[in-house]
Protein backbone atom coordinates (compact mmCIF):
# COMPACT_ATOMS: atom_id res chain seq x y z
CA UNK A 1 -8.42 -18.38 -22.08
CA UNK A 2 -11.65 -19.66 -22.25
CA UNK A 3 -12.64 -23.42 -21.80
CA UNK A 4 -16.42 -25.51 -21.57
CA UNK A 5 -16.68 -28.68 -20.80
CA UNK A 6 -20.16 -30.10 -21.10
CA UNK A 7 -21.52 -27.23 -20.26
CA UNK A 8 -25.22 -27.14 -20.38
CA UNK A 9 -28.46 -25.03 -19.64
CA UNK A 10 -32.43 -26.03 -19.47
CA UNK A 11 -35.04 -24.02 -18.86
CA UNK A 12 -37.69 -25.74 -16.89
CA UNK A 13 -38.09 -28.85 -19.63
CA UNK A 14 -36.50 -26.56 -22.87
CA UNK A 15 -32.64 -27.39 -23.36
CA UNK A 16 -31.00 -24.06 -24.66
CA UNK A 17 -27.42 -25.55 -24.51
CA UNK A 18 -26.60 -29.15 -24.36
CA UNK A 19 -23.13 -29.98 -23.40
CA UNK A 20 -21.18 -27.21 -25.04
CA UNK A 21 -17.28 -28.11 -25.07
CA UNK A 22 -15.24 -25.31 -26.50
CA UNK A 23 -11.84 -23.99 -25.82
CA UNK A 24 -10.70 -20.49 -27.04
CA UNK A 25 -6.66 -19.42 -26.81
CA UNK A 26 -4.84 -16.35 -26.35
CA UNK A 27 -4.76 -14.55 -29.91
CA UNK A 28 -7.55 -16.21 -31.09
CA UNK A 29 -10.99 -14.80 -32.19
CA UNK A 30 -13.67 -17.43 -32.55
CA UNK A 31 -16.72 -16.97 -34.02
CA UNK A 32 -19.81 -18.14 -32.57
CA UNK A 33 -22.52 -18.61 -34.85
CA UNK A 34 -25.99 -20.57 -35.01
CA UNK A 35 -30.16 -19.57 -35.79
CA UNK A 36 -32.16 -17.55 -33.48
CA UNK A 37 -32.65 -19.56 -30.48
CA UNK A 38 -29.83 -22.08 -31.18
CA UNK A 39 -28.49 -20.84 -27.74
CA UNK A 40 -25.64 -17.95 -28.39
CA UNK A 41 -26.70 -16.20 -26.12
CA UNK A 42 -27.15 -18.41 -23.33
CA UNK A 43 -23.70 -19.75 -23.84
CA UNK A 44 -22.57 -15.89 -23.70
CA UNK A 45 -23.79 -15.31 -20.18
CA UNK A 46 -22.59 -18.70 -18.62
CA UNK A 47 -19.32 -18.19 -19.63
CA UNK A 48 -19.44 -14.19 -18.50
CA UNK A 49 -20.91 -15.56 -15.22
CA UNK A 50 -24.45 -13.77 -15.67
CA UNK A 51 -26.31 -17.50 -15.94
CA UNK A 52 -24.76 -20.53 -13.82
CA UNK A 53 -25.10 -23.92 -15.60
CA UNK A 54 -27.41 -26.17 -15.44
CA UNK A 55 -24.26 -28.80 -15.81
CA UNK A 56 -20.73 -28.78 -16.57
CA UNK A 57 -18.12 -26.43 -15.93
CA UNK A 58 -16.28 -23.50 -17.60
CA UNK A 59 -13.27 -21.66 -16.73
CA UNK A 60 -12.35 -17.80 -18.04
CA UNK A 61 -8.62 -16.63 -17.98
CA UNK A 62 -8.30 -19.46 -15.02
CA UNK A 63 -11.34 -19.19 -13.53
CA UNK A 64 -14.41 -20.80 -12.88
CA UNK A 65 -17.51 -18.97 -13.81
CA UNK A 66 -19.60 -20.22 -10.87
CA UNK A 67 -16.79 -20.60 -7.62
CA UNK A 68 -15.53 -17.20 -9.11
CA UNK A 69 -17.73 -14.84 -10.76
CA UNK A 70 -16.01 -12.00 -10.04
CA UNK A 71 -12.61 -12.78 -10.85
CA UNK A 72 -13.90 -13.64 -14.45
CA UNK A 73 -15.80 -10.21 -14.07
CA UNK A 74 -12.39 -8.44 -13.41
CA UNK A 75 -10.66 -10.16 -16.72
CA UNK A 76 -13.80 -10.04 -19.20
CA UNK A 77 -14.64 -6.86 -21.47
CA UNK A 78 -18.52 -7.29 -22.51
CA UNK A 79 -21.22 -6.36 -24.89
CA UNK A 80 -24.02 -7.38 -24.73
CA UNK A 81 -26.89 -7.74 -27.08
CA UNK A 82 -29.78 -5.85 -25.60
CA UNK A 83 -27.02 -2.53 -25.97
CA UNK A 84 -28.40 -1.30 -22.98
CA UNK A 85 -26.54 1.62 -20.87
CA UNK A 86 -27.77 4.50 -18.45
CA UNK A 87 -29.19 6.75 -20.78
CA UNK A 88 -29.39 9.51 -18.21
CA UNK A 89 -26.04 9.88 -17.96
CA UNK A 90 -23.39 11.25 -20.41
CA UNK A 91 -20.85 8.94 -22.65
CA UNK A 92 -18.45 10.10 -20.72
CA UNK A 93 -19.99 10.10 -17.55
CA UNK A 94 -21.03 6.12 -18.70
CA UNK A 95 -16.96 5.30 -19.31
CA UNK A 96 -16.13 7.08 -15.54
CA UNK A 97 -18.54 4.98 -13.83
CA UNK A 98 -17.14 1.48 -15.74
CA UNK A 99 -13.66 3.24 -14.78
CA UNK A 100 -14.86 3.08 -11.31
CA UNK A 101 -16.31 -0.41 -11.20
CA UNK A 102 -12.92 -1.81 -12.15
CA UNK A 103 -11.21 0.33 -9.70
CA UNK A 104 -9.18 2.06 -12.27
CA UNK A 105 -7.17 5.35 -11.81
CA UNK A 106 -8.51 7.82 -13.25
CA UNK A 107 -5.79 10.01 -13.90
CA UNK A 108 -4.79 6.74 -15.74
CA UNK A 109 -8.24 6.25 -16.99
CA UNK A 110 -9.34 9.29 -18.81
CA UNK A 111 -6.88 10.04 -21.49
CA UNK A 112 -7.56 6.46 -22.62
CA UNK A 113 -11.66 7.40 -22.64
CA UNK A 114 -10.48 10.57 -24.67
CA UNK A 115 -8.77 8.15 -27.45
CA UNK A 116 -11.51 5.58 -27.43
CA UNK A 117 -14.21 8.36 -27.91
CA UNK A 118 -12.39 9.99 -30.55
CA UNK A 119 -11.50 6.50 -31.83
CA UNK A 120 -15.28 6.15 -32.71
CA UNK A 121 -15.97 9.40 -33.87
CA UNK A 122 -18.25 10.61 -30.77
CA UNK A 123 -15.78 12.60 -28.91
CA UNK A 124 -18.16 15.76 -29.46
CA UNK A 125 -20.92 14.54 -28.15
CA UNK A 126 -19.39 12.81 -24.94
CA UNK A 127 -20.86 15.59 -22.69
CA UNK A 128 -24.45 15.11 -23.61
CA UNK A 129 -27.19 12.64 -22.13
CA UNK A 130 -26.99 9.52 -23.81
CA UNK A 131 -30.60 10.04 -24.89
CA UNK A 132 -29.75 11.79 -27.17
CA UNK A 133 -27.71 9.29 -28.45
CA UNK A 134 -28.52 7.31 -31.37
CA UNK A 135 -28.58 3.02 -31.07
CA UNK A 136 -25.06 3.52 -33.28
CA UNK A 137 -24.25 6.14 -30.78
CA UNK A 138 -24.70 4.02 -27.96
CA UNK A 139 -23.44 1.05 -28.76
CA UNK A 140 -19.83 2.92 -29.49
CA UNK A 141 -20.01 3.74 -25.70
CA UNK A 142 -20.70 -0.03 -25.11
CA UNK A 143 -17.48 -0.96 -27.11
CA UNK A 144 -15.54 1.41 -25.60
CA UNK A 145 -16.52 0.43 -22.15
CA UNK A 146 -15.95 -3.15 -22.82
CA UNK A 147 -12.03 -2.13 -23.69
CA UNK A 148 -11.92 0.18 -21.27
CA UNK A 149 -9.80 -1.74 -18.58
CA UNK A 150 -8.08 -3.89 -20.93
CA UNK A 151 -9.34 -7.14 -20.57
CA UNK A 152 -8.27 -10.67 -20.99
CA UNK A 153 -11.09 -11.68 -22.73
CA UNK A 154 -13.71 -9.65 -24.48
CA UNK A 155 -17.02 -11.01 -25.40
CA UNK A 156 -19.28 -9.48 -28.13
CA UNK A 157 -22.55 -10.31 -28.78
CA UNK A 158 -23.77 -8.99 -31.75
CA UNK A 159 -21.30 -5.66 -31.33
CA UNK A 160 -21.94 -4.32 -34.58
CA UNK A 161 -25.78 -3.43 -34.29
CA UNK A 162 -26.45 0.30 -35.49
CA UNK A 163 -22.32 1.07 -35.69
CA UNK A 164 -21.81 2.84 -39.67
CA UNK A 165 -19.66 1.58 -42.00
CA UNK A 166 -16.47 3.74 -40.61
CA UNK A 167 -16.70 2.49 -37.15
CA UNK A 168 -17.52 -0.85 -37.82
CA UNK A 169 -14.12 -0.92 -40.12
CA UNK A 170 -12.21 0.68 -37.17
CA UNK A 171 -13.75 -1.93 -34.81
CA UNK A 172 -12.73 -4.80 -37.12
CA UNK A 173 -9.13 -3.61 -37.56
CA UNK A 174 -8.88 -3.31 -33.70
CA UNK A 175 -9.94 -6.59 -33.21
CA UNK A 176 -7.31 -8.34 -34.67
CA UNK A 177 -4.76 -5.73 -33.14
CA UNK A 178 -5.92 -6.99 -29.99
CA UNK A 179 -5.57 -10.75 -31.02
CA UNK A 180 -2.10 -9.83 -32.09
CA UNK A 181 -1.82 -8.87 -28.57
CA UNK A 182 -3.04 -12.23 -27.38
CA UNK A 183 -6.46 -11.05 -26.47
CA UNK A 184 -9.35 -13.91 -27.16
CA UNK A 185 -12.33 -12.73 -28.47
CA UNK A 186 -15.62 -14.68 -28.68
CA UNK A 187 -17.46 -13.07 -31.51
CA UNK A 188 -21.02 -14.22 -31.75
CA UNK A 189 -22.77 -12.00 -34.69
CA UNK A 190 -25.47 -12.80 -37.38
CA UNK A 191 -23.14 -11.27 -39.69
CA UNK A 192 -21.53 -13.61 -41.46
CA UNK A 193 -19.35 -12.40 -43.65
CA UNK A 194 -17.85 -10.15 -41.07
CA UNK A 195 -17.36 -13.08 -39.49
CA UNK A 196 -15.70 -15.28 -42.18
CA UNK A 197 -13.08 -12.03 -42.75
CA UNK A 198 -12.33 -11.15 -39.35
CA UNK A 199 -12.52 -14.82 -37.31
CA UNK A 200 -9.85 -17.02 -36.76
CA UNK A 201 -12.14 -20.44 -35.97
CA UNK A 202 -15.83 -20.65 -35.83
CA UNK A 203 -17.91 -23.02 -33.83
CA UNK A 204 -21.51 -23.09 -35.59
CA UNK A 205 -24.37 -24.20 -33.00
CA UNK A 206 -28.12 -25.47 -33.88
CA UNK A 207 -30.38 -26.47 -31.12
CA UNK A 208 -28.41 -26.00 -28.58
CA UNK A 209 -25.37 -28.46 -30.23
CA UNK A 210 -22.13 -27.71 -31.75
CA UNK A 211 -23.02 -28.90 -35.14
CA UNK A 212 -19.29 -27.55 -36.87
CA UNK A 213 -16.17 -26.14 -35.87
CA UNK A 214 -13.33 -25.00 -37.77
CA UNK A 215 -11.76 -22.26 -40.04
CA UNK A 216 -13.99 -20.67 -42.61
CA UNK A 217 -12.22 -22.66 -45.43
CA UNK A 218 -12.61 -25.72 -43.53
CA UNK A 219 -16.03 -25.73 -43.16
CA UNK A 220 -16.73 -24.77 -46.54
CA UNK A 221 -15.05 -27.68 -48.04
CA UNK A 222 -16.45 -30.06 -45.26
CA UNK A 223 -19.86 -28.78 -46.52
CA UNK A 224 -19.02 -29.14 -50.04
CA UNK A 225 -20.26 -25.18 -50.09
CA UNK A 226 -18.66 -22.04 -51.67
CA UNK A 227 -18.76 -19.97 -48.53
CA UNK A 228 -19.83 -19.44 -45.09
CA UNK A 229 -23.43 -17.93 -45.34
CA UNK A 230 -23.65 -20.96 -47.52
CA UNK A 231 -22.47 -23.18 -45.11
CA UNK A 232 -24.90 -21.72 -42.69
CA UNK A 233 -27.37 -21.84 -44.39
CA UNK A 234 -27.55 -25.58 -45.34
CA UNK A 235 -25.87 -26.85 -41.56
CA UNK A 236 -28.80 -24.72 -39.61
CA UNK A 237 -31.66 -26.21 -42.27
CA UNK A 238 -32.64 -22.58 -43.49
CA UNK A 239 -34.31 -22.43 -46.90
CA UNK A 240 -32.34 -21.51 -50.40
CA UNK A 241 -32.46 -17.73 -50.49
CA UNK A 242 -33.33 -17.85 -54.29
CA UNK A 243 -36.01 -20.33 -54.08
CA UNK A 244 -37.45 -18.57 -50.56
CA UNK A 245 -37.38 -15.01 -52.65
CA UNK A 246 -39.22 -16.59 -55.66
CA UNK A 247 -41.75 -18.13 -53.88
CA UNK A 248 -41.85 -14.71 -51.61
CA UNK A 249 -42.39 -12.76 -55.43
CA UNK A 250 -45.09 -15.55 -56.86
CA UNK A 251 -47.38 -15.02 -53.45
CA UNK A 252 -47.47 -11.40 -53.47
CA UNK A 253 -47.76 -11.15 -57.59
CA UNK A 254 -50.53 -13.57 -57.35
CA UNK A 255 -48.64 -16.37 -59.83
């Protein structure tokens, strides 16, 4: 469902990604993980056809992300990690225009808004401007859109920023429904361990380069770590959280 081979991206002379190959099946939700500016989200928009490639190739439910942009458009759900929308308009006014884009019918189209609104709790509210809408708020709407046509292949980038504890267990429950389904799902979140309950596989990126891939068990033991964030945390060269949060205390107590 989703395949990279040597795919790459500079930046004038910075390298963001350097020859990414990935593959992602049907049913499978892989978790994309690395430091800020490791290059998630550069990866993100080649493979939803936002950013071509500086090299290599990628293909999305069959096709390629630069000969056919749109037809990867058609099969993708997205969310992106700005969580922008048109604030001027309503939620539900937001979910008929994405409606539209895809050429739904609507007849066909609203009563699954309804559900997905009330899925998320913000059914009463649907009918007001979106500024009025909290980040939480909004980025339900964004999650809803990104289902909305039911896609292929649904990429979320950082989906969980602002949602409450409620939704966010909703969302992760649907997620694997969805897998079941044979939906892939490329989860890319700083979140780890929603990431080590919900994912299937993670790939785990530094600089630009795959530097793991595996299960979350996998990894652990090929780190010779007792979970994850741990695993993170040593692959990506971040500092022990105990020794960073001593120091952190010393400084500011003067000792």
């Amino acid at each position: 469902m989703i395949e990279a081979k040597g795919l790459a991206r500079s930046f004038g002379d910075k390298v963001a990604l350097a020859g990414l190959d990935l593959r992602v099946g049907a049913g499978e939700i892989l978790g994309f993980l690395g430091p800020n500016g490791a290059g998630k989200t550069t990866t993100v928009k080649m493979l939803t056809a936002m950013l071509p490639p500086t090299a290599g190739s990628a293909r999305v439910a069959g096709f390629d992300v630069e000969k056919q942009p749109l037809e990867v458009k058609r099969r993708i759900g997205f969310v992106p990690e700005s969580g922008a929308v048109y604030e001027n308009l309503t939620g539900r006014e937001y979910l008929e225009l994405v409606a539209s884009l895809h050429h739904l019918d609507m007849a066909e189209a609203r009563p699954r808004m309804h559900e997905m609104l009330e899925l998320f709790g913000i059914l009463r509210d649907a009918d007001l401007r979106m500024t009025q809408f909290s980040k939480g708020m909004k980025q339900k709407v964004l999650l809803a859109a990104a289902m909305l046509h039911n896609p292929a292949v649904l990429f979320l980038d950082e989906p969980l920023n602002g949602i409450d504890a409620n939704a966010a267990l909703i969302f992760k429950e649907l997620l694997r429904r969805l897998a079941d389904q044979g939906k892939a799902i490329f989860f890319s979140s700083h979140i780890l361990e929603v990431v080590e309950r919900v994912c299937t596989r993670i790939v785990i990126i530094n600089q630009g380069r795959v530097v793991i891939e595996g299960t979350p068990q996998e990894i652990a033991t090929d780190t010779r770590t007792s979970d994850l964030e741990s695993a993170f945390n040593k692959l990506t060269g971040g500092r022990d959280a105990g020794e960073a949060s001593a120091d952190f205390l010393r400084a500011v107590g003067g000792r």
